[in-house]
C-alpha atoms as a PDB file:
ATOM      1  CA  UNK A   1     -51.452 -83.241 -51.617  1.00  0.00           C
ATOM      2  CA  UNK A   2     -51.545 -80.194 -53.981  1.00  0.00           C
ATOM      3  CA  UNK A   3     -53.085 -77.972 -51.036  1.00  0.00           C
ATOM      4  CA  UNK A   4     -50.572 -79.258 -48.391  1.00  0.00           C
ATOM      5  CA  UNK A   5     -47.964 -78.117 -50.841  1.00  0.00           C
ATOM      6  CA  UNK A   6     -49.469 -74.627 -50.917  1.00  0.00           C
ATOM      7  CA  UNK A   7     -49.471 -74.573 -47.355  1.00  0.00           C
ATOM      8  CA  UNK A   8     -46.309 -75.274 -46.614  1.00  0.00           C
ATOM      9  CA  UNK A   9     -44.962 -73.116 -49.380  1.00  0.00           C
ATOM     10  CA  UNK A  10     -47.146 -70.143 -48.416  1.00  0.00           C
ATOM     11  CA  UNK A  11     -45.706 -71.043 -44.628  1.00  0.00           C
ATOM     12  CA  UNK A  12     -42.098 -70.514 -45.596  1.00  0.00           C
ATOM     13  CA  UNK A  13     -42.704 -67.432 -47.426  1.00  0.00           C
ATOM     14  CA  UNK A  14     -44.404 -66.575 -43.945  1.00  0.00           C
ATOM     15  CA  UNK A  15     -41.490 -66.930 -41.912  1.00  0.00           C
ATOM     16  CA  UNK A  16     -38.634 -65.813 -44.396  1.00  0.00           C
ATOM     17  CA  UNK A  17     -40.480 -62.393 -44.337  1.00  0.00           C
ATOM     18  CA  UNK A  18     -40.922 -62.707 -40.747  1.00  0.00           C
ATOM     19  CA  UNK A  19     -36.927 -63.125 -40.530  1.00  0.00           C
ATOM     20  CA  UNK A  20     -36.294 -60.851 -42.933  1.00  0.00           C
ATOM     21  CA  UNK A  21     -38.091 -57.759 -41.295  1.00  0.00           C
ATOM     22  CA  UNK A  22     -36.917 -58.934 -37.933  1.00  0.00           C
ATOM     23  CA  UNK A  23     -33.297 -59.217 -39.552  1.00  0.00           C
ATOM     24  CA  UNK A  24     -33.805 -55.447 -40.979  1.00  0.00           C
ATOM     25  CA  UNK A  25     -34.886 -54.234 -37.942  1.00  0.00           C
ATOM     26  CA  UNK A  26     -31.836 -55.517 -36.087  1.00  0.00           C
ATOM     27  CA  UNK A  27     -30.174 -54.065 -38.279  1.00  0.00           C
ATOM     28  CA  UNK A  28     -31.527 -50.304 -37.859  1.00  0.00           C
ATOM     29  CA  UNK A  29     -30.839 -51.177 -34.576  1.00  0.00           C
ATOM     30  CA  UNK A  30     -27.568 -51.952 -34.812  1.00  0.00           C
ATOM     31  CA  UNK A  31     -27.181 -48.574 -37.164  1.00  0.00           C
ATOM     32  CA  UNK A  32     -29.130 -46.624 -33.941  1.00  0.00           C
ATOM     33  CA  UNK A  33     -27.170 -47.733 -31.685  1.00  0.00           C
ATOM     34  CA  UNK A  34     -23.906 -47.153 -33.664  1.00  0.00           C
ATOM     35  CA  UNK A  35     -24.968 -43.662 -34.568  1.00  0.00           C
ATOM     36  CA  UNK A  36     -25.838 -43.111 -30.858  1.00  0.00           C
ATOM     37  CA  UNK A  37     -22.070 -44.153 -29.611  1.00  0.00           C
ATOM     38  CA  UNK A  38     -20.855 -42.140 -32.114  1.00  0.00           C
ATOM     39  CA  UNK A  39     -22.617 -38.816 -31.492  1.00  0.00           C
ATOM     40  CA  UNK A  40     -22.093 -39.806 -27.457  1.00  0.00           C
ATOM     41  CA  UNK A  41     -18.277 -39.991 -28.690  1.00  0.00           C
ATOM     42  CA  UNK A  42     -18.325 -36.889 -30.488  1.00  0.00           C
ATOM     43  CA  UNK A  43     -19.874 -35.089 -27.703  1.00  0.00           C
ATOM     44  CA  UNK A  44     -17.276 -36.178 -24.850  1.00  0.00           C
ATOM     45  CA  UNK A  45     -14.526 -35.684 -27.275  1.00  0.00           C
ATOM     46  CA  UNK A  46     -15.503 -31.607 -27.473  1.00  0.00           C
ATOM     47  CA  UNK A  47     -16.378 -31.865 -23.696  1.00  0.00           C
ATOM     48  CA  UNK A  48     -12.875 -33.443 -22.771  1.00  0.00           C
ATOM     49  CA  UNK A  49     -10.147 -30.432 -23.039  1.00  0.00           C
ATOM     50  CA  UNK A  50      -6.174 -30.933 -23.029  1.00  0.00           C
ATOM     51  CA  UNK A  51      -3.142 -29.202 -22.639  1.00  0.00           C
ATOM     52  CA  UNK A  52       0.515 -29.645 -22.532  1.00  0.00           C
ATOM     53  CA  UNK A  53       2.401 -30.002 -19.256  1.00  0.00           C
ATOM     54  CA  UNK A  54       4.765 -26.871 -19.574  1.00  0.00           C
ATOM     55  CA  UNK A  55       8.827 -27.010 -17.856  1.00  0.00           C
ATOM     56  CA  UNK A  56       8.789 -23.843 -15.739  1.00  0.00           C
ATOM     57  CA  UNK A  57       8.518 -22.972 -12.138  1.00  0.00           C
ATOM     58  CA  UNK A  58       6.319 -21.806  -9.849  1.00  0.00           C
ATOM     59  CA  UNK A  59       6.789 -18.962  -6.620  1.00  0.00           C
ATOM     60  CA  UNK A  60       4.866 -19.435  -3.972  1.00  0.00           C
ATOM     61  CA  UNK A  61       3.393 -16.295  -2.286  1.00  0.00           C
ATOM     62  CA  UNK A  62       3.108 -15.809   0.866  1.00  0.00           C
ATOM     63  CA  UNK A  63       0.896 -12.205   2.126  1.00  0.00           C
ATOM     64  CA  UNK A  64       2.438 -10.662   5.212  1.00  0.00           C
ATOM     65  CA  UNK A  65       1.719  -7.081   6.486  1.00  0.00           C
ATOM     66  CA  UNK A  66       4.732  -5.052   6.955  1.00  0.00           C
ATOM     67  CA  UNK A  67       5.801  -1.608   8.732  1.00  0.00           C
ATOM     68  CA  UNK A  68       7.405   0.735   6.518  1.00  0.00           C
ATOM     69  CA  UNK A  69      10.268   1.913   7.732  1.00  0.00           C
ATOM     70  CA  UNK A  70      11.900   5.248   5.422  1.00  0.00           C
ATOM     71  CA  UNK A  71      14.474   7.858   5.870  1.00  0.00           C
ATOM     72  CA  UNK A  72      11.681  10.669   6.797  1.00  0.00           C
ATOM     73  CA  UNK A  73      12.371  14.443   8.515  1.00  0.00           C
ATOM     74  CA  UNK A  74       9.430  15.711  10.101  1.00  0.00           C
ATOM     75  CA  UNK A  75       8.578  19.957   9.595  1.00  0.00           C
ATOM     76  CA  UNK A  76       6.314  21.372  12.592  1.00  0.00           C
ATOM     77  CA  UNK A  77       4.228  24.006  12.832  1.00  0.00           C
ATOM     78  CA  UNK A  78       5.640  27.260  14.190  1.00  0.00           C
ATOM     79  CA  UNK A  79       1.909  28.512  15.341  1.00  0.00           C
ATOM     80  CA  UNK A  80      -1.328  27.123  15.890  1.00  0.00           C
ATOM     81  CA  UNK A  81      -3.425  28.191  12.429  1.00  0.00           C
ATOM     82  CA  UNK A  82      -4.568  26.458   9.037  1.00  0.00           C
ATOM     83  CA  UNK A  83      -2.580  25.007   6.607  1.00  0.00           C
ATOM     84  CA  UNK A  84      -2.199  26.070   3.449  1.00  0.00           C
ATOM     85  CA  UNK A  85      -0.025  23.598   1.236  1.00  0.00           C
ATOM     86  CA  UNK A  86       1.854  24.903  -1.582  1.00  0.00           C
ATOM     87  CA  UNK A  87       2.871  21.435  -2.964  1.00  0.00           C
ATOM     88  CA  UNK A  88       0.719  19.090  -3.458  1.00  0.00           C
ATOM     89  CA  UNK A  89       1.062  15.247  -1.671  1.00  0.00           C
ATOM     90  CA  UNK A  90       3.719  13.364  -3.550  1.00  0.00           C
ATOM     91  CA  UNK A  91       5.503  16.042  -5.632  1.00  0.00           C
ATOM     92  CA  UNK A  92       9.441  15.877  -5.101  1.00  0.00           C
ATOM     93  CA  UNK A  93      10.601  19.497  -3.318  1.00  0.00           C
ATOM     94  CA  UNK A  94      14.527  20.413  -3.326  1.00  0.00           C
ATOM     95  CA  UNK A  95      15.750  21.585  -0.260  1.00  0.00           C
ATOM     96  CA  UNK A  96      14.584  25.248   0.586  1.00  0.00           C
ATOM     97  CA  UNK A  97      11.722  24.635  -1.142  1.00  0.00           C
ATOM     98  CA  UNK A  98       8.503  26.202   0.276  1.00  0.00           C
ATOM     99  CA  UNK A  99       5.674  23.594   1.343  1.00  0.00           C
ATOM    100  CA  UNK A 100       3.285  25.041   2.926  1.00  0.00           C
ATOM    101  CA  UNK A 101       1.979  28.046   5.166  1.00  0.00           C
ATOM    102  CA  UNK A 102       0.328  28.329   8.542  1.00  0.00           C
ATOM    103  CA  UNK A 103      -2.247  30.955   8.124  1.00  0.00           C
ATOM    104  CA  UNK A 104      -2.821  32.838  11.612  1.00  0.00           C
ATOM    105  CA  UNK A 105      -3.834  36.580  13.244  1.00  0.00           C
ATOM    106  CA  UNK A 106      -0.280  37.932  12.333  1.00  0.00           C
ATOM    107  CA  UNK A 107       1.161  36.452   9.179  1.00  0.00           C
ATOM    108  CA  UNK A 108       1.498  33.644   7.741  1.00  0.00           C
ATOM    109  CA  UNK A 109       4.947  32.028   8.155  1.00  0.00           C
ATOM    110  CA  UNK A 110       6.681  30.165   5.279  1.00  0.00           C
ATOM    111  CA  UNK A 111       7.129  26.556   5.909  1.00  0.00           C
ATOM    112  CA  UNK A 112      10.156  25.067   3.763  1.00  0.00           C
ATOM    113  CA  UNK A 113      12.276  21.559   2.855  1.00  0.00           C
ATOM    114  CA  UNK A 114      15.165  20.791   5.031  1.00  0.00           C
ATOM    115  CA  UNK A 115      16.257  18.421   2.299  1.00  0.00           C
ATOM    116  CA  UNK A 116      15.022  17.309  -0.927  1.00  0.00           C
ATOM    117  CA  UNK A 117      12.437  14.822  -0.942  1.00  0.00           C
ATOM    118  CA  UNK A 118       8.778  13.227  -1.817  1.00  0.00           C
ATOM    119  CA  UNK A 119       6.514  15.359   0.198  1.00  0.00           C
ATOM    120  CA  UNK A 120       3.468  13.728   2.295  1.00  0.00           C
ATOM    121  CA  UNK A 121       0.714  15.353   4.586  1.00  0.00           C
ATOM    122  CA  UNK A 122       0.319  11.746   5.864  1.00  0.00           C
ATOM    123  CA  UNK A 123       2.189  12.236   8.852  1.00  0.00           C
ATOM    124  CA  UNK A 124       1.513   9.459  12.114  1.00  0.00           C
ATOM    125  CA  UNK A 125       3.844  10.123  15.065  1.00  0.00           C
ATOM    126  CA  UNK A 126       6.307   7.222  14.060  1.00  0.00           C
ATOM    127  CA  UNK A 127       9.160   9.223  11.752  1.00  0.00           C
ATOM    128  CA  UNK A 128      11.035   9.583  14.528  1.00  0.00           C
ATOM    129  CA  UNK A 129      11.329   6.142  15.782  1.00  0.00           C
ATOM    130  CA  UNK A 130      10.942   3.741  12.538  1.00  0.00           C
ATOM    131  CA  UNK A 131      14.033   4.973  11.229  1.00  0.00           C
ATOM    132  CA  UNK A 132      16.562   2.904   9.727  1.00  0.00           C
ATOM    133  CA  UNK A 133      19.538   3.156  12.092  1.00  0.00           C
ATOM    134  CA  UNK A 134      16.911   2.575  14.633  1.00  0.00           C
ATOM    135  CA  UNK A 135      15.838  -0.546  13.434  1.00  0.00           C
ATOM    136  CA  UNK A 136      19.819  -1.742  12.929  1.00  0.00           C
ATOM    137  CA  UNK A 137      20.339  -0.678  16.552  1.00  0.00           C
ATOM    138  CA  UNK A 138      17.011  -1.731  18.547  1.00  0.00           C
ATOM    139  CA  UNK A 139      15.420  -5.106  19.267  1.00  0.00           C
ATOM    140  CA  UNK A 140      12.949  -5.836  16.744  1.00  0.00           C
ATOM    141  CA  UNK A 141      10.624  -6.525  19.816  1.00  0.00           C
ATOM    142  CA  UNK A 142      10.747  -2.562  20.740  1.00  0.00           C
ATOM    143  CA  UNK A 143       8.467  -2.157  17.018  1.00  0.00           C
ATOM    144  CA  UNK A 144       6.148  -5.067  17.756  1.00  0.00           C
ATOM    145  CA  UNK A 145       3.161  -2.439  19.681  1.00  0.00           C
ATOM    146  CA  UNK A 146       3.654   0.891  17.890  1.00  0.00           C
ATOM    147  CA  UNK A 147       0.439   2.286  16.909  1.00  0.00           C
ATOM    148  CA  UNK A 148       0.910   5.607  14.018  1.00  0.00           C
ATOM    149  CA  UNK A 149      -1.883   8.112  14.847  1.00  0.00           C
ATOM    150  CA  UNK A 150      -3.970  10.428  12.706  1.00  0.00           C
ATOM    151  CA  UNK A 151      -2.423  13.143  10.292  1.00  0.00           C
ATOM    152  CA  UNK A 152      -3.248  16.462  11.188  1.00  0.00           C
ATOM    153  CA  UNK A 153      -6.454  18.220   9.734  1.00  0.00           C
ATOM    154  CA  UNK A 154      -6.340  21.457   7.838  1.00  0.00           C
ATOM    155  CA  UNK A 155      -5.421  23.266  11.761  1.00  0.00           C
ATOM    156  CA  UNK A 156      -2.650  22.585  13.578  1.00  0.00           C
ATOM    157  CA  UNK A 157      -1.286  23.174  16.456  1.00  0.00           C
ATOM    158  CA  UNK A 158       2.131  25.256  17.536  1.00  0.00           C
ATOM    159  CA  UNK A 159       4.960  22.153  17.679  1.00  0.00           C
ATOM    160  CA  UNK A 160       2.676  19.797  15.481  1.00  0.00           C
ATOM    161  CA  UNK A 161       3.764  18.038  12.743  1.00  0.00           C
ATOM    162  CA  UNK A 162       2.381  19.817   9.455  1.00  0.00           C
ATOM    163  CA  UNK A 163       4.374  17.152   6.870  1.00  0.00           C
ATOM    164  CA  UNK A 164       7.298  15.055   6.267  1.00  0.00           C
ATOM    165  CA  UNK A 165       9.948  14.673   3.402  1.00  0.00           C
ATOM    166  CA  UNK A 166      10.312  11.432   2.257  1.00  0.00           C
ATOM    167  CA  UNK A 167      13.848  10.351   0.973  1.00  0.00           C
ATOM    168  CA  UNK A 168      13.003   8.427  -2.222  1.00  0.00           C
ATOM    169  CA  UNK A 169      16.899   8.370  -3.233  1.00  0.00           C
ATOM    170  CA  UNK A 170      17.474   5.737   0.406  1.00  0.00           C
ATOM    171  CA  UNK A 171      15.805   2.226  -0.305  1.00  0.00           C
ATOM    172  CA  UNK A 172      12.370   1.602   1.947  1.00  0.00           C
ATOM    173  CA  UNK A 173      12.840  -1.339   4.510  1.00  0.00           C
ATOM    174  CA  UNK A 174      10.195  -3.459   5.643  1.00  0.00           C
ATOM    175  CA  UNK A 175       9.516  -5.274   9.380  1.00  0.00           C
ATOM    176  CA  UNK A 176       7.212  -8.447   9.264  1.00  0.00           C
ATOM    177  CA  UNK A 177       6.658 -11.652  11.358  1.00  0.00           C
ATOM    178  CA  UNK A 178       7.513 -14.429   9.309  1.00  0.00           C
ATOM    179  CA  UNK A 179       3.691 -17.057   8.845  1.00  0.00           C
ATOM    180  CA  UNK A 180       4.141 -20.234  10.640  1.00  0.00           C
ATOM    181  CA  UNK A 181       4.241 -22.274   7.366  1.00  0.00           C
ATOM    182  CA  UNK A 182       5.672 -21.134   4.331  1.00  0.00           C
ATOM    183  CA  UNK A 183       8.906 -19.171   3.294  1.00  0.00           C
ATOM    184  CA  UNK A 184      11.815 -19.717   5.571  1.00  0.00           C
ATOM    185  CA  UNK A 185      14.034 -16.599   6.080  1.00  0.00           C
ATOM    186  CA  UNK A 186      17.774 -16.146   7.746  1.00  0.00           C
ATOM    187  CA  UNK A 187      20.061 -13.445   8.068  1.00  0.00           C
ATOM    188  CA  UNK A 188      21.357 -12.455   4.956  1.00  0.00           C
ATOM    189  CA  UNK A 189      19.247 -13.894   2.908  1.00  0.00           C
ATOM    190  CA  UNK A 190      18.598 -12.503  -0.844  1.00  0.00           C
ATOM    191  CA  UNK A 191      14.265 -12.455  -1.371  1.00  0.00           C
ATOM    192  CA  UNK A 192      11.523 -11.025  -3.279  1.00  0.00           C
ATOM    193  CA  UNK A 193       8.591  -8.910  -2.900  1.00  0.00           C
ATOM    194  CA  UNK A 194       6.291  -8.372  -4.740  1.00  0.00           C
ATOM    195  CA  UNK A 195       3.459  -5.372  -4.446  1.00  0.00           C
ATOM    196  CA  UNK A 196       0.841  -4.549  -7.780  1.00  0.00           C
ATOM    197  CA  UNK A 197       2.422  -6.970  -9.610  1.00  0.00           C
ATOM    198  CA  UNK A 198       6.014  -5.539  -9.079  1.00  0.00           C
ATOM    199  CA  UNK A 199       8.790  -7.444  -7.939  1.00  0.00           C
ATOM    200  CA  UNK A 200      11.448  -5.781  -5.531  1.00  0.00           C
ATOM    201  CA  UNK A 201      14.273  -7.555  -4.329  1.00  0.00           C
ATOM    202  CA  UNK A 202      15.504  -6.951  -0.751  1.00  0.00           C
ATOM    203  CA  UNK A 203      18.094  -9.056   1.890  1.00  0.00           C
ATOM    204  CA  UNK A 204      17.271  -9.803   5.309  1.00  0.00           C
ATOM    205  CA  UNK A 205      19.182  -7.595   7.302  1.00  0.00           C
ATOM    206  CA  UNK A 206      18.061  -8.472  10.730  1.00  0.00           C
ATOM    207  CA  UNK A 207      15.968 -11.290  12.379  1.00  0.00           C
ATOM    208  CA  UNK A 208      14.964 -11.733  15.925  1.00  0.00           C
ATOM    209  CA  UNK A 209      13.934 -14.692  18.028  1.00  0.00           C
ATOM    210  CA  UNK A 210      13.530 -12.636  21.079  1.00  0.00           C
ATOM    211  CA  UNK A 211      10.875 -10.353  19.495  1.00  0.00           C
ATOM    212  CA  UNK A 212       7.848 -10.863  17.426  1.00  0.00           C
ATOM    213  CA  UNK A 213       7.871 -14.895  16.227  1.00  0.00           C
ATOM    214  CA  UNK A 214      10.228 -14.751  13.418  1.00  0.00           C
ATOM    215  CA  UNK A 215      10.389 -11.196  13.266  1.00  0.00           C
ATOM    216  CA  UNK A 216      12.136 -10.060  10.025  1.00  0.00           C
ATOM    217  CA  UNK A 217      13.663  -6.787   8.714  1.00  0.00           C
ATOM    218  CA  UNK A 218      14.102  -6.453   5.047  1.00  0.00           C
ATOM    219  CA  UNK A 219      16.229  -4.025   3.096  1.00  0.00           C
ATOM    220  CA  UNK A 220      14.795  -3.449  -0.272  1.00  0.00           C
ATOM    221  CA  UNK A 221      17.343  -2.429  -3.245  1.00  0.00           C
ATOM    222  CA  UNK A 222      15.262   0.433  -4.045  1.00  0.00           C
ATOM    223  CA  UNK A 223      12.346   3.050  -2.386  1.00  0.00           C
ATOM    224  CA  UNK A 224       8.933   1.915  -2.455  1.00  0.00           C
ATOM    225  CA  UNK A 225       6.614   4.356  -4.168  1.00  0.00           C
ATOM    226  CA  UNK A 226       3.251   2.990  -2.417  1.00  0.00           C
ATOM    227  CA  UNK A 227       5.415   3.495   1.102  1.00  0.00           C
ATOM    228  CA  UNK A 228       4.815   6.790   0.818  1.00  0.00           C
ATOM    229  CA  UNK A 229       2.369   8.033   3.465  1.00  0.00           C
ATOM    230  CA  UNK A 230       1.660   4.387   4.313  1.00  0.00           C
ATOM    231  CA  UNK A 231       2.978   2.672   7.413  1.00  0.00           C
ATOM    232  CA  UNK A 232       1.330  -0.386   6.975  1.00  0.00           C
ATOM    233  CA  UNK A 233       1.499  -2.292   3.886  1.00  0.00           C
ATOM    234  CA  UNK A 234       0.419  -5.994   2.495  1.00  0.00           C
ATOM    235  CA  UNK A 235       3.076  -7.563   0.359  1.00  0.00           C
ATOM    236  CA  UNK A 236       3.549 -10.790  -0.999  1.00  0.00           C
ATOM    237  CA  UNK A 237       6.732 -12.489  -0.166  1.00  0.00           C
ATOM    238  CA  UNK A 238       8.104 -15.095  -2.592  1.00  0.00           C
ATOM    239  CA  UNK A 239      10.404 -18.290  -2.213  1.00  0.00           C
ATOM    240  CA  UNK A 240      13.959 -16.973  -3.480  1.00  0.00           C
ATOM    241  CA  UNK A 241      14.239 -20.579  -4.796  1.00  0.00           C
ATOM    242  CA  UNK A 242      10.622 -21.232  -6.288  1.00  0.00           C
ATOM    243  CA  UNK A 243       9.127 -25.177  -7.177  1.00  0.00           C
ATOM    244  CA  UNK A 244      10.902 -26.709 -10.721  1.00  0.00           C
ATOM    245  CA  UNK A 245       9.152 -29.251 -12.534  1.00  0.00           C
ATOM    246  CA  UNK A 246       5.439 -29.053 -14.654  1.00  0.00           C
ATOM    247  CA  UNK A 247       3.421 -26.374 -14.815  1.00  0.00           C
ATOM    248  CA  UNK A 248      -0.414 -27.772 -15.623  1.00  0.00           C
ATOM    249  CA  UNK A 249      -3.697 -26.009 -14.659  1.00  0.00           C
ATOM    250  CA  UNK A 250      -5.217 -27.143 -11.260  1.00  0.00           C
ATOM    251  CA  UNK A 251      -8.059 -28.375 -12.935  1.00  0.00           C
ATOM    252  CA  UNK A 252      -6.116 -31.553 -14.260  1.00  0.00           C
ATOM    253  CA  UNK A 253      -5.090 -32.134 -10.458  1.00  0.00           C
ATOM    254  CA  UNK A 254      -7.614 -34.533  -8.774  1.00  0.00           C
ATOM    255  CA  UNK A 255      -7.454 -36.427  -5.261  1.00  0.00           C
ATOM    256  CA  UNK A 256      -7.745 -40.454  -5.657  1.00  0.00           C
ATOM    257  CA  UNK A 257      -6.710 -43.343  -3.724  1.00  0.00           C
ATOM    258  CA  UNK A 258      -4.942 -40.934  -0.599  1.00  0.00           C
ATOM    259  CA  UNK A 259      -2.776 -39.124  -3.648  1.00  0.00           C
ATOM    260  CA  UNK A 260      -3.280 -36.610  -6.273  1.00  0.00           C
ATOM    261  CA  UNK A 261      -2.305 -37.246  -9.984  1.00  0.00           C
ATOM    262  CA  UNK A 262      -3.834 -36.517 -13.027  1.00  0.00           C
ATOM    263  CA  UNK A 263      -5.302 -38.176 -16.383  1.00  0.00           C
ATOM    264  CA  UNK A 264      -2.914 -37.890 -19.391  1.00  0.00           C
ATOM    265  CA  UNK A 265      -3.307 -39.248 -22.923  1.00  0.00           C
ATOM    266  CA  UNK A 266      -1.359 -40.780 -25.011  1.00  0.00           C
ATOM    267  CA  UNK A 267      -1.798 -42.668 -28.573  1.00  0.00           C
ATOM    268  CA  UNK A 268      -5.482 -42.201 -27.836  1.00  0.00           C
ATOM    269  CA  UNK A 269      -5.552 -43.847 -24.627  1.00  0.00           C
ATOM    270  CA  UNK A 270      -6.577 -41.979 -21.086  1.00  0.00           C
ATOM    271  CA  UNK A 271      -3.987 -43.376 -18.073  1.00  0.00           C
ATOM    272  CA  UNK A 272      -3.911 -42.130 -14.410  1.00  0.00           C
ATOM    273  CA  UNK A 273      -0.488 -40.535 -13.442  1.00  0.00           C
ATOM    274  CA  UNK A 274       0.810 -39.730 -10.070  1.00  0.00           C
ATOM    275  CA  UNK A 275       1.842 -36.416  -9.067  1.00  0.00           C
ATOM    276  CA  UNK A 276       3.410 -34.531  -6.429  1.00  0.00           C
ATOM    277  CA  UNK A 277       2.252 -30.881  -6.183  1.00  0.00           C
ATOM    278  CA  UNK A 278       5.273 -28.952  -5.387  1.00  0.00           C
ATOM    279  CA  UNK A 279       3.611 -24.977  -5.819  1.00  0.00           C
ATOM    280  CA  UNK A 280       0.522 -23.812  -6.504  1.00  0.00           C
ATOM    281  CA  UNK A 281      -0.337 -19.809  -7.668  1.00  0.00           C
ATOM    282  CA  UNK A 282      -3.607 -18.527  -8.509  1.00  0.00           C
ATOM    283  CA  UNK A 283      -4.915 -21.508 -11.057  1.00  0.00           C
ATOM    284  CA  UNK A 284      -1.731 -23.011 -11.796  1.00  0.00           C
ATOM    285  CA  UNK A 285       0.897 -26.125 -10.544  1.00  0.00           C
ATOM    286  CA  UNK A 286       3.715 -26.898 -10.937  1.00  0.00           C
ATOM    287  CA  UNK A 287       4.059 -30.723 -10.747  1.00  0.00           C
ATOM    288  CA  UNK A 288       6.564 -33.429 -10.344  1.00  0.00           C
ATOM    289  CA  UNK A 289       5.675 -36.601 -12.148  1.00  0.00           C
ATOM    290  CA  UNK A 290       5.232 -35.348 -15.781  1.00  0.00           C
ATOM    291  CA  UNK A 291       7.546 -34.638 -18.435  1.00  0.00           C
ATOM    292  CA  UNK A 292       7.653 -31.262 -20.840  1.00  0.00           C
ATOM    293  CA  UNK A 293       4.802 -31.996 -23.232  1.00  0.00           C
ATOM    294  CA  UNK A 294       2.479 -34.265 -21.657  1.00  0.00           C
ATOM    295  CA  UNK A 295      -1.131 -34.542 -22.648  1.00  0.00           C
ATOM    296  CA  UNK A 296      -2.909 -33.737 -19.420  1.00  0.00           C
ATOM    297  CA  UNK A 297      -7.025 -33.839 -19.332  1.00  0.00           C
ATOM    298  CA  UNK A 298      -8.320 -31.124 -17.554  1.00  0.00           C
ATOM    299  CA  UNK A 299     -12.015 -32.237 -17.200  1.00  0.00           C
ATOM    300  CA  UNK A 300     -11.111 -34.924 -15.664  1.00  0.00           C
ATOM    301  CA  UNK A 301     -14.604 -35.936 -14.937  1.00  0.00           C
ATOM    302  CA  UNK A 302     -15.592 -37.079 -18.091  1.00  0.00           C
ATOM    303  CA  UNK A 303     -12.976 -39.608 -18.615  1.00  0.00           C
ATOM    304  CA  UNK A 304     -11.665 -42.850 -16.889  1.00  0.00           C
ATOM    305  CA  UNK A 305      -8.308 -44.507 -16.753  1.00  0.00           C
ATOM    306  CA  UNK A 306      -8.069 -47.047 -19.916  1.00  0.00           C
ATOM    307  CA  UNK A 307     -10.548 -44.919 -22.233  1.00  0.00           C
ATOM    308  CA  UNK A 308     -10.007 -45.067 -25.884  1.00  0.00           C
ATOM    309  CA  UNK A 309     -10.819 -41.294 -27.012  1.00  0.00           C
ATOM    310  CA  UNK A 310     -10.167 -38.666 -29.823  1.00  0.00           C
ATOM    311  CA  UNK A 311      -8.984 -35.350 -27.802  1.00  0.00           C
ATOM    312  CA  UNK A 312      -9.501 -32.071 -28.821  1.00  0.00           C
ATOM    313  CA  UNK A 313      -6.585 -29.637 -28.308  1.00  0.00           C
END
């Protein structure tokens, strides 16, 4: 009886040290697998990045290429010789002034300003037709095929242009067919351009259905300084009544379920909101669906909708 005691009491001391390492064990596991969820936690919380839906508005650009049109006078050459230029290309002459000189056997004749003006070399064969009262006057379709040619060299013939004076008083007007999609232009219209990150505004002054598609002449308020010596120019036209609503980055924008939206947090909580992209420019939206101050995710592939997560601004 004594030894069956012993047994049984050796037995039970047996299996409450069995339970008790198996009960420690579950619980380092427990702690393990805490302290894993935690560090996985921390780790999406720095990989998840927020910002603010901003109010603001958005332009949309749209790149067209343009003929310059600018009040220009064209000075020939009264012999066949070199140049010699006085004045260097974009230096402002007053009338009278000299340019340049044609340097032949027999002299070497003064060539001077009939008005005051920019001066360019860059001279194409078109000053006499892309002028403004032409372009007022003409069908737009008479500009569509014009083709400038070379400037002269450092000889030129008798009769050939040597340079032009550029009127940079007179504003520069610009002749473009109008994309198929994107900004919609009539007559008399107020818009923008924009050119090296400058912003010019101009009014339509003439359109034409008969000519080029959408064929558009534009009066800018002022002279274009990169016109000069240019004919052809890319600028970017902007809606005169650009997108209202949320600016976000176009990282937060993703496609789901045949719409686009975007994750937002609130009180800790990731949701999926709806939004309608109204404008997009370089890496920003502007958004309707969101209000000033939103929290808007955007890596949105690290989260889900109904996620519980600390974010990190």
């Amino acid at each position: 009886m004594a030894d069956e005691k012993k047994r049984r009491s050796k037995t039970a001391r047996l299996i409450r040290r069995t339970l008790f390492r198996l009960g420690g064990a579950a619980l380092l596991l427990v702690i393990a697998g805490g302290g894993i969820l935690w560090a996985q936690h921390v780790i999406l919380s720095r990989q998840v990045q927020v910002v603010t839906a901003q109010e603001g508005s958005l332009a949309n650009p749209q790149e067209v290429e343009a003929l310059v049109v600018n009040s220009e006078q064209v000075v020939t050459a009264p012999e066949t010789g070199k140049i010699d230029k006085v004045i260097v290309e974009g230096d402002r002459a007053a009338k009278g002034s000299v340019i340049a000189r044609i340097l032949y056997q027999g002299g070497k004749p003064n060539l001077t300003t009939p008005s005051s003006g920019l001066i360019s070399y860059r001279v194409d064969g078109l000053e006499g037709v892309l002028t403004p009262m032409n372009l007022m006057e003409w069908d737009i379709s008479k500009f569509k095929d014009l083709k400038p040619s070379s400037p002269p060299g450092d000889t030129v013939q008798s009769g050939q242009a040597v340079f032009k004076v550029v009127d940079n008083l007179s504003p520069t007007y610009l002749l473009f067919n109008l994309p198929p999609d994107g900004v919609m232009l009539s007559s008399g219209d107020s818009t923008i351009v924009e050119l090296g990150g400058q912003k010019y505004n101009g009014k339509v002054v003439k359109i034409s259905q008969a000519g080029p598609d959408g064929g558009v002449a534009v009066a800018l308020d002022t002279f274009l300084p990169q016109s000069l010596g240019q004919r052809n120019i890319k600028v970017s036209l902007l809606d005169k009544k650009p997108a209202k609503g949320e600016v976000i980055p176009v990282a937060a924008v993703l496609e789901r379920q045949g719409g686009k939206g975007v994750f937002q947090v609130k009180d800790g909580v990731v949701s999926w909101q709806p939004v309608q992209v109204l404008a997009q420019v370089g890496d920003k939206v502007c958004v309707s669906g969101l209000k000033n101050g939103d929290a808007v995710i955007t890596t949105p592939d690290y989260v889900k909708d109904g996620q519980v997560i600390n974010i990190v601004y």
